[in-house]
Protein backbone atom coordinates (compact mmCIF):
# COMPACT_ATOMS: atom_id res chain seq x y z
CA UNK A 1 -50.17 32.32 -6.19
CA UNK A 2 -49.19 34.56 -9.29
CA UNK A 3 -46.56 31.21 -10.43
CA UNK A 4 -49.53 28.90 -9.87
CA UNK A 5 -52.02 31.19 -12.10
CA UNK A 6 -49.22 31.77 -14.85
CA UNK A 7 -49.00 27.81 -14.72
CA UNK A 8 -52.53 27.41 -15.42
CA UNK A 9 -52.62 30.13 -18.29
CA UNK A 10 -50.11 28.72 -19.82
CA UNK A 11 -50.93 25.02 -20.08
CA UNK A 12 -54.61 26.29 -20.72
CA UNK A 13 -52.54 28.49 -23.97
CA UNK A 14 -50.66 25.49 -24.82
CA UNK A 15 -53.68 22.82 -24.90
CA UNK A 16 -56.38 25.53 -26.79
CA UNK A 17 -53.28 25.96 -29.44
CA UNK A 18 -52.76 21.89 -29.87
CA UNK A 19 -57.29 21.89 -30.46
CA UNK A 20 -56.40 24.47 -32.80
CA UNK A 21 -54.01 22.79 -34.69
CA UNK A 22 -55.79 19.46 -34.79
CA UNK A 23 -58.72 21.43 -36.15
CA UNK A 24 -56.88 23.11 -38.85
CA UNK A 25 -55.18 19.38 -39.70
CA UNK A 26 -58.11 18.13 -40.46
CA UNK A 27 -60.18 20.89 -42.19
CA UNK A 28 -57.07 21.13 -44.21
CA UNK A 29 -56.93 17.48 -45.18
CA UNK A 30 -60.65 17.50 -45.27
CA UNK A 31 -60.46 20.25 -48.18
CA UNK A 32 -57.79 18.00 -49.88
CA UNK A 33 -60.04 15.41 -50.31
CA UNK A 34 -62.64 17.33 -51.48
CA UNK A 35 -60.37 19.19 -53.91
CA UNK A 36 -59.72 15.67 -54.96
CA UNK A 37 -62.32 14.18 -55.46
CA UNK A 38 -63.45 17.41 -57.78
CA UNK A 39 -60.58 16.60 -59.80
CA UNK A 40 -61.38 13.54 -60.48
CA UNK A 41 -64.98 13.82 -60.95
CA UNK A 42 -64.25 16.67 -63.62
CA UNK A 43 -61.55 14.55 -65.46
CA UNK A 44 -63.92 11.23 -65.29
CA UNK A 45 -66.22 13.47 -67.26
CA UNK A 46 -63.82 14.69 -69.69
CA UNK A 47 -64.03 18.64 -68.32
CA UNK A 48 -60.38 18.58 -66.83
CA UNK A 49 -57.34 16.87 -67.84
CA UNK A 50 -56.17 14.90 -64.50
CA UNK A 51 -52.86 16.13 -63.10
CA UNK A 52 -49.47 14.01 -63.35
CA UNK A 53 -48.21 14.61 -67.59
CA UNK A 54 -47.30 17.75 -68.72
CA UNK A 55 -49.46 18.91 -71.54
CA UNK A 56 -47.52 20.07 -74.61
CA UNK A 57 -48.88 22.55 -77.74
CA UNK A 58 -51.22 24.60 -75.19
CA UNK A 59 -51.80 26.86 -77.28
CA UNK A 60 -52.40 25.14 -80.06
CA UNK A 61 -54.86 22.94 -78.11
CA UNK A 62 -57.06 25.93 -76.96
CA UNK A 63 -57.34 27.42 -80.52
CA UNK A 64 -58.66 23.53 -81.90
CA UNK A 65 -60.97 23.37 -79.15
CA UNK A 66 -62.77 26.59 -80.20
CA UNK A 67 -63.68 25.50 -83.65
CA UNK A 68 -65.64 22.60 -84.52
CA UNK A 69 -63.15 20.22 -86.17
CA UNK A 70 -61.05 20.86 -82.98
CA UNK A 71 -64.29 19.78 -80.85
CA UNK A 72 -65.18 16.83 -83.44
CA UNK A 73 -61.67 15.30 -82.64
CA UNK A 74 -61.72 15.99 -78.90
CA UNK A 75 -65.05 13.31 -78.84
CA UNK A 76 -62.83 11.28 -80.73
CA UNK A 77 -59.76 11.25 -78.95
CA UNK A 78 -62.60 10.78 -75.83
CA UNK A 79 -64.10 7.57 -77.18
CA UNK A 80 -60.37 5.94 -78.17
CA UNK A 81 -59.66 6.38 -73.83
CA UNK A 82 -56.26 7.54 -75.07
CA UNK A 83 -54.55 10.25 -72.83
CA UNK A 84 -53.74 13.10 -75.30
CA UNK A 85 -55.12 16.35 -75.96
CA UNK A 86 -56.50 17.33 -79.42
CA UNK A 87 -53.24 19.92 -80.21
CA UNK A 88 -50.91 16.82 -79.21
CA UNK A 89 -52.53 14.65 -81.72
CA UNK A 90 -52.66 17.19 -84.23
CA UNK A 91 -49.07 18.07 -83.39
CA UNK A 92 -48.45 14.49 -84.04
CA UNK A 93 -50.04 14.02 -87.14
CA UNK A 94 -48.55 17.21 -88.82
CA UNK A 95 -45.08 15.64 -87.85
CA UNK A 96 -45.74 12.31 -89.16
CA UNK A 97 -47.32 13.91 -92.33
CA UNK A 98 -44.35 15.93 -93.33
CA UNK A 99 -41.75 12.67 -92.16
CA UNK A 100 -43.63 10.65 -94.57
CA UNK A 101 -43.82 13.47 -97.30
CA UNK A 102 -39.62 14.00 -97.07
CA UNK A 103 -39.41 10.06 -97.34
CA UNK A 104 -41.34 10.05 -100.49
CA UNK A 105 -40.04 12.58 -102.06
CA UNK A 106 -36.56 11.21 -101.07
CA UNK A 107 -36.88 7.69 -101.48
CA UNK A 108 -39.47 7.47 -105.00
CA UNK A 109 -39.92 11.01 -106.10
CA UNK A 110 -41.29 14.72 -105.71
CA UNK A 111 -44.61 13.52 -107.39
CA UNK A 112 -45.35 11.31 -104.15
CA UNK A 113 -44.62 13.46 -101.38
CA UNK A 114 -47.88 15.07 -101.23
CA UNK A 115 -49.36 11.30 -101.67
CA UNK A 116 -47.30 10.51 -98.82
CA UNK A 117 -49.00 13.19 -96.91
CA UNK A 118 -52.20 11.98 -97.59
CA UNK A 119 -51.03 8.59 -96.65
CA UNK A 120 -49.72 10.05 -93.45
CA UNK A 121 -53.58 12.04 -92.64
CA UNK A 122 -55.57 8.49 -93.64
CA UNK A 123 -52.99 6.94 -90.86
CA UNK A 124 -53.80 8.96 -87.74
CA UNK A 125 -57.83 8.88 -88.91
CA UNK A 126 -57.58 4.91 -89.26
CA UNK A 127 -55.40 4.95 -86.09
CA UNK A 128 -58.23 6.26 -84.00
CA UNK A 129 -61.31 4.41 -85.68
CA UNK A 130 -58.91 1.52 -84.81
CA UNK A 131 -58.78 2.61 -81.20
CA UNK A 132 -62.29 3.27 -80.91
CA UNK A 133 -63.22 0.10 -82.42
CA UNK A 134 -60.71 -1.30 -80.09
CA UNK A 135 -62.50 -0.21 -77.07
CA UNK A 136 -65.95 -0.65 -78.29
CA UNK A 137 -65.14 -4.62 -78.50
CA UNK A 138 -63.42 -5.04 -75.56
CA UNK A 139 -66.48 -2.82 -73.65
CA UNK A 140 -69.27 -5.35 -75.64
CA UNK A 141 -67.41 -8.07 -73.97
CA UNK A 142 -67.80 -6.80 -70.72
CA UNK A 143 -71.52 -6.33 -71.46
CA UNK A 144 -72.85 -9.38 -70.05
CA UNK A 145 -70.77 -9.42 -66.86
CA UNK A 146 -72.14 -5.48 -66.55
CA UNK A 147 -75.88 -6.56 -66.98
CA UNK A 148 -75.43 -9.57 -64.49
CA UNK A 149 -73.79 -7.28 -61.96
CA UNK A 150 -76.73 -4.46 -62.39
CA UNK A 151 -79.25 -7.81 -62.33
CA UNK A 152 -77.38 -9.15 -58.66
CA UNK A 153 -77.39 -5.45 -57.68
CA UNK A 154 -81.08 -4.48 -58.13
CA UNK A 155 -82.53 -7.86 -56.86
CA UNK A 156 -80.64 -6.73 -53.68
CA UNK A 157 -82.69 -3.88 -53.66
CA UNK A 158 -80.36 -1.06 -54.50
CA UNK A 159 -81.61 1.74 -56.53
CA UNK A 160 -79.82 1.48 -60.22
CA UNK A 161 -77.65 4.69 -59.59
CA UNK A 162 -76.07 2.78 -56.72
CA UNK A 163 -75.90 -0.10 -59.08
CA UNK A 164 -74.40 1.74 -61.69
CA UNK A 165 -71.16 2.88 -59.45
CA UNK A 166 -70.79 -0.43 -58.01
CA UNK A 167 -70.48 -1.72 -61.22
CA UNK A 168 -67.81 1.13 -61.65
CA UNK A 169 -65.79 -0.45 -58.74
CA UNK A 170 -65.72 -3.69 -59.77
CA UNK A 171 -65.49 -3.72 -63.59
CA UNK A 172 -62.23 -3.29 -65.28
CA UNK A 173 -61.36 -0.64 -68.05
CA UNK A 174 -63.05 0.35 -70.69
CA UNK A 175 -66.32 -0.58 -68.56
CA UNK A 176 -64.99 0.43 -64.80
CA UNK A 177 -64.24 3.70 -66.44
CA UNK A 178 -67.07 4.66 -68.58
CA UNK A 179 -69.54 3.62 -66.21
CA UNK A 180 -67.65 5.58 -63.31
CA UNK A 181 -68.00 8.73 -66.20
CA UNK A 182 -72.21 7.64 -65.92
CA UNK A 183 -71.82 8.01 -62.05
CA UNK A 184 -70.42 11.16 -61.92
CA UNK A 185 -73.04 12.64 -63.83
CA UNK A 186 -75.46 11.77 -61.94
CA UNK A 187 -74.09 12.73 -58.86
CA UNK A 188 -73.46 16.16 -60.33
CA UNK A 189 -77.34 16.17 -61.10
CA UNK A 190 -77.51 14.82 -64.29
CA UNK A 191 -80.93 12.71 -65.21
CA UNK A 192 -80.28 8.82 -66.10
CA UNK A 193 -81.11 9.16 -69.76
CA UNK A 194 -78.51 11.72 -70.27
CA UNK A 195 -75.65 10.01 -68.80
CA UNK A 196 -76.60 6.57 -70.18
CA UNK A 197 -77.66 8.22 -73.95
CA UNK A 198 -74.17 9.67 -73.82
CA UNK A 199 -72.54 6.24 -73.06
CA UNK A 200 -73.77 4.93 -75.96
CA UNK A 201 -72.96 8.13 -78.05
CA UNK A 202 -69.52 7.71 -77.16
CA UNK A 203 -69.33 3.97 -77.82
CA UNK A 204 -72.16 3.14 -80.05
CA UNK A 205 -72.90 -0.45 -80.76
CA UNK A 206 -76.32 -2.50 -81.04
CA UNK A 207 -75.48 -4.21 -77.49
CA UNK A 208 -75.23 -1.24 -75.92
CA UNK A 209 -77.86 0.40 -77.24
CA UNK A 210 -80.28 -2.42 -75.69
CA UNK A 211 -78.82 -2.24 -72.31
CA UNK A 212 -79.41 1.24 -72.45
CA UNK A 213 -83.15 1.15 -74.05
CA UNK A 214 -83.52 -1.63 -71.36
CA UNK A 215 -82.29 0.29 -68.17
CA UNK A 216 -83.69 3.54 -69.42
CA UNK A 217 -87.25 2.04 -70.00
CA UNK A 218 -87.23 0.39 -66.60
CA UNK A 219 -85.75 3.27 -64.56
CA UNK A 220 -88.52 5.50 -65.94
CA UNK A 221 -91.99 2.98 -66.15
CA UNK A 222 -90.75 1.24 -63.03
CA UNK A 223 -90.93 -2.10 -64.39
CA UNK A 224 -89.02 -5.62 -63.01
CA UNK A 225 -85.26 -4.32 -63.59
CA UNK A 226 -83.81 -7.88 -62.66
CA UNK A 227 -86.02 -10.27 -65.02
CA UNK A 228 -84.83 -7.59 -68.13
CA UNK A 229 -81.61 -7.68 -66.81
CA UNK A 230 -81.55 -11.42 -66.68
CA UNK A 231 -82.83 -12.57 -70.09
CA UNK A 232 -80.35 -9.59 -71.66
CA UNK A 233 -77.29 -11.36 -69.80
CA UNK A 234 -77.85 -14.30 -71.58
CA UNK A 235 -78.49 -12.77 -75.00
CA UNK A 236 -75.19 -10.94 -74.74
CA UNK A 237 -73.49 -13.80 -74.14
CA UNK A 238 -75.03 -16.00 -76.82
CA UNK A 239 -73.90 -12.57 -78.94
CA UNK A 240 -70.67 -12.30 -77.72
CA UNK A 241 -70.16 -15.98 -79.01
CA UNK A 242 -71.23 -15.21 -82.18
CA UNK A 243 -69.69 -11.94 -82.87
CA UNK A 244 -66.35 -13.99 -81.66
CA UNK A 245 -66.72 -16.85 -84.36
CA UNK A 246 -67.63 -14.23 -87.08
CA UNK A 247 -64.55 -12.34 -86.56
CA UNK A 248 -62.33 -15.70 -86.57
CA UNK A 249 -64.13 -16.18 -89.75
CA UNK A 250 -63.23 -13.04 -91.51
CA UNK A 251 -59.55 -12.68 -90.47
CA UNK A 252 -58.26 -13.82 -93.45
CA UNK A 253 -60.23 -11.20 -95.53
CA UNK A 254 -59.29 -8.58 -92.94
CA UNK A 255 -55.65 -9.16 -93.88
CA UNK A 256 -56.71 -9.31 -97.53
CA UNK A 257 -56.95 -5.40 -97.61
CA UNK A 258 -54.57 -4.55 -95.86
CA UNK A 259 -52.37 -6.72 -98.09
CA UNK A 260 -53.64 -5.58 -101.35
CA UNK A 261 -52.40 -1.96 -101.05
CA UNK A 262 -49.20 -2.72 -99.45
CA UNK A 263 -48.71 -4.49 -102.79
CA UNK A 264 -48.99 -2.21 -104.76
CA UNK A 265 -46.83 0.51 -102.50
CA UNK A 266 -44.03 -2.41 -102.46
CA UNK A 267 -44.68 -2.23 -106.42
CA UNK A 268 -43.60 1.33 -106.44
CA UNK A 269 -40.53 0.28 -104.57
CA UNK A 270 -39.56 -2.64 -106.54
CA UNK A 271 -39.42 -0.37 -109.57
CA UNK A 272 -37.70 2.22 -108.62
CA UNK A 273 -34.90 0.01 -107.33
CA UNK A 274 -35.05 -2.01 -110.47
CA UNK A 275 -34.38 1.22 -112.08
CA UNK A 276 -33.44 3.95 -110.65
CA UNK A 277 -34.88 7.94 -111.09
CA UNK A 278 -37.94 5.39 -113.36
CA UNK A 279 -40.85 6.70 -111.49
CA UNK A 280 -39.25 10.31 -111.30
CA UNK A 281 -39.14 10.36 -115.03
CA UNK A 282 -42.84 8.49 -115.30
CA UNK A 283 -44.08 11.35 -113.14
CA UNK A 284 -42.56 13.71 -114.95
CA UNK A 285 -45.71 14.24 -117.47
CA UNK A 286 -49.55 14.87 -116.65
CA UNK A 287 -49.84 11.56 -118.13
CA UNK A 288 -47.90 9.72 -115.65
CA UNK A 289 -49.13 11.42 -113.04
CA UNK A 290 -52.63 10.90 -113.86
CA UNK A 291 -51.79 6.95 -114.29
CA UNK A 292 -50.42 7.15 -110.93
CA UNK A 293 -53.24 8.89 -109.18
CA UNK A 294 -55.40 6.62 -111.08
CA UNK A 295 -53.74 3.58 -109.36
CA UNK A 296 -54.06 5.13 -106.13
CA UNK A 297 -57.46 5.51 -106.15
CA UNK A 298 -57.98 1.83 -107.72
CA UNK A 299 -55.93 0.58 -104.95
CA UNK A 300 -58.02 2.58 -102.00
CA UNK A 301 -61.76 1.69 -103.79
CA UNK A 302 -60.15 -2.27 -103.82
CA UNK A 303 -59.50 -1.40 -100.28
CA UNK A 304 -62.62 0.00 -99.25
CA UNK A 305 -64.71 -2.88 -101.17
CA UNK A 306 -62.69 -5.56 -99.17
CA UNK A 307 -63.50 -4.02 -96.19
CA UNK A 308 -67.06 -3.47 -97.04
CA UNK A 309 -68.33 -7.12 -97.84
CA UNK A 310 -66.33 -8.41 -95.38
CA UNK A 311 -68.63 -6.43 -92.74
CA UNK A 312 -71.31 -8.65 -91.31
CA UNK A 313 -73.21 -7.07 -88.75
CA UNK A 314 -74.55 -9.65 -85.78
């Protein structure tokens, strides 16, 4: 009788510790996911840098992000999509300043390592303008494929925050992403003209601004989402078309400014290996260097004039 009770306790012990286990498998997976899914939320939204690259210049990081330059260039580096933290860029930049100033210095003279510098700070700026621009385009062309997905989704009859994250899921990058940034905002309690205002703050284009006005003005007066929706999808398109044949158009021009101030850097080349230690001794006076700066600045208002009536805005 006492082997058959100890029997009993036993396998009663040994299936109440197999529950517990299970239990504590699954609140502990349970708890993963969540932690997970926190993660990702807060790096969607730009609050945490996801896990899986090891962040370098931490320090120098934090100390950018308290000022307001440091800030400025975090938006920035947000609206390019590229994965790098203000102090890595800056890091960056400082390196590829000084590289260029020692070439300049080495290679023409002293006189145009500190114009190398400059060179080297106008890069990294243009870099990320180009990025930006970059992503802008490539998120205007998804624009019409956005506004018939939202269209197919309301007329279905879900409500536009469900629209918006199913339009998250099946949209590629830059869309998929800043659209999944939209509905994590709103699930964290966010109203709709906050998340969708700071869409178009980080990417700001006319097209965008329209679909925002558009889903903004509907979500708040209640009026016929789909028919708005509808009519917009074919004016982006018709856009799209245009802004594609206008940009064929100007490619030549495009080139054009880039080329003209390459030309006259190759010039400075050409004459110093002509001649060699010429622009060292032509920068050797206030004159010189004057003449010099001078050019520069001829060169870079050439450059900027190019680029200016070349812009045509559709």
């Amino acid at each position: 009788m006492d082997l058959q009770n100890l029997i009993t306790l036993t396998t009663g012990v040994a299936l109440l510790t197999c529950v517990l286990a299970v239990v504590g498998v699954h609140s502990y997976a349970t708890g993963r996911a969540q932690r997970q899914a926190l993660v990702d939320r807060l790096s969607a939204t730009g609050q945490i840098h996801p896990p899986g690259r090891r962040r370098h210049f931490p320090t120098l990081d934090r100390r950018l992000r308290r000022t307001r330059l440091g800030r400025r260039l975090e938006l920035r580096l947000l609206a390019t999509g590229l994965d790098i933290t203000p102090g890595e860029f800056t890091a960056a930049m400082l390196a590829t300043v000084a590289g260029l100033w020692l070439v300049g210095q080495a290679t023409l003279a002293p006189f145009f390592g500190p114009l190398a510098g400059l060179v080297g700070v106008w890069a990294a700026l243009q870099f990320l303008t180009w990025q930006r621009q970059k992503r802008i385009e490539k998120f205007i062309n998804q624009l019409p494929e956005l506004a018939r997905i939202l269209a197919n989704a309301t007329q279905a009859g879900l409500a536009l925050r469900t629209a918006i994250g199913m339009a998250a899921e099946e949209l590629e990058a830059p869309a998929g992403e800043e659209l999944a940034k939209v509905a994590d905002q709103l699930a964290m309690g966010a109203s709709m003209d906050d998340a969708l205002g700071e869409l178009a703050d980080r990417l700001p284009s006319r097209e965008l601004v329209v679909l925002v006005t558009t889903l903004v003005l509907s979500n708040r007066a209640g009026g016929q989402v789909v028919s708005a929706l509808r009519n917009l999808t074919e004016t982006l398109e018709e856009r799209k078309e245009t802004r594609r044949e206008v940009r064929t158009q100007l490619s030549q021009v495009s080139m054009t400014s880039y080329a003209v101030p390459a030309l006259g850097i190759g010039s400075l080349f050409l004459m110093n290996g002509v001649k060699d230690g010429a622009l060292e001794r032509m920068t050797g006076s206030p004159v010189g260097q004057t003449a010099v700066i001078v050019a520069f600045g001829l060169y870079a208002v050439g450059f900027l004039l190019i680029r200016r009536l070349s812009r045509i805005d559709v």
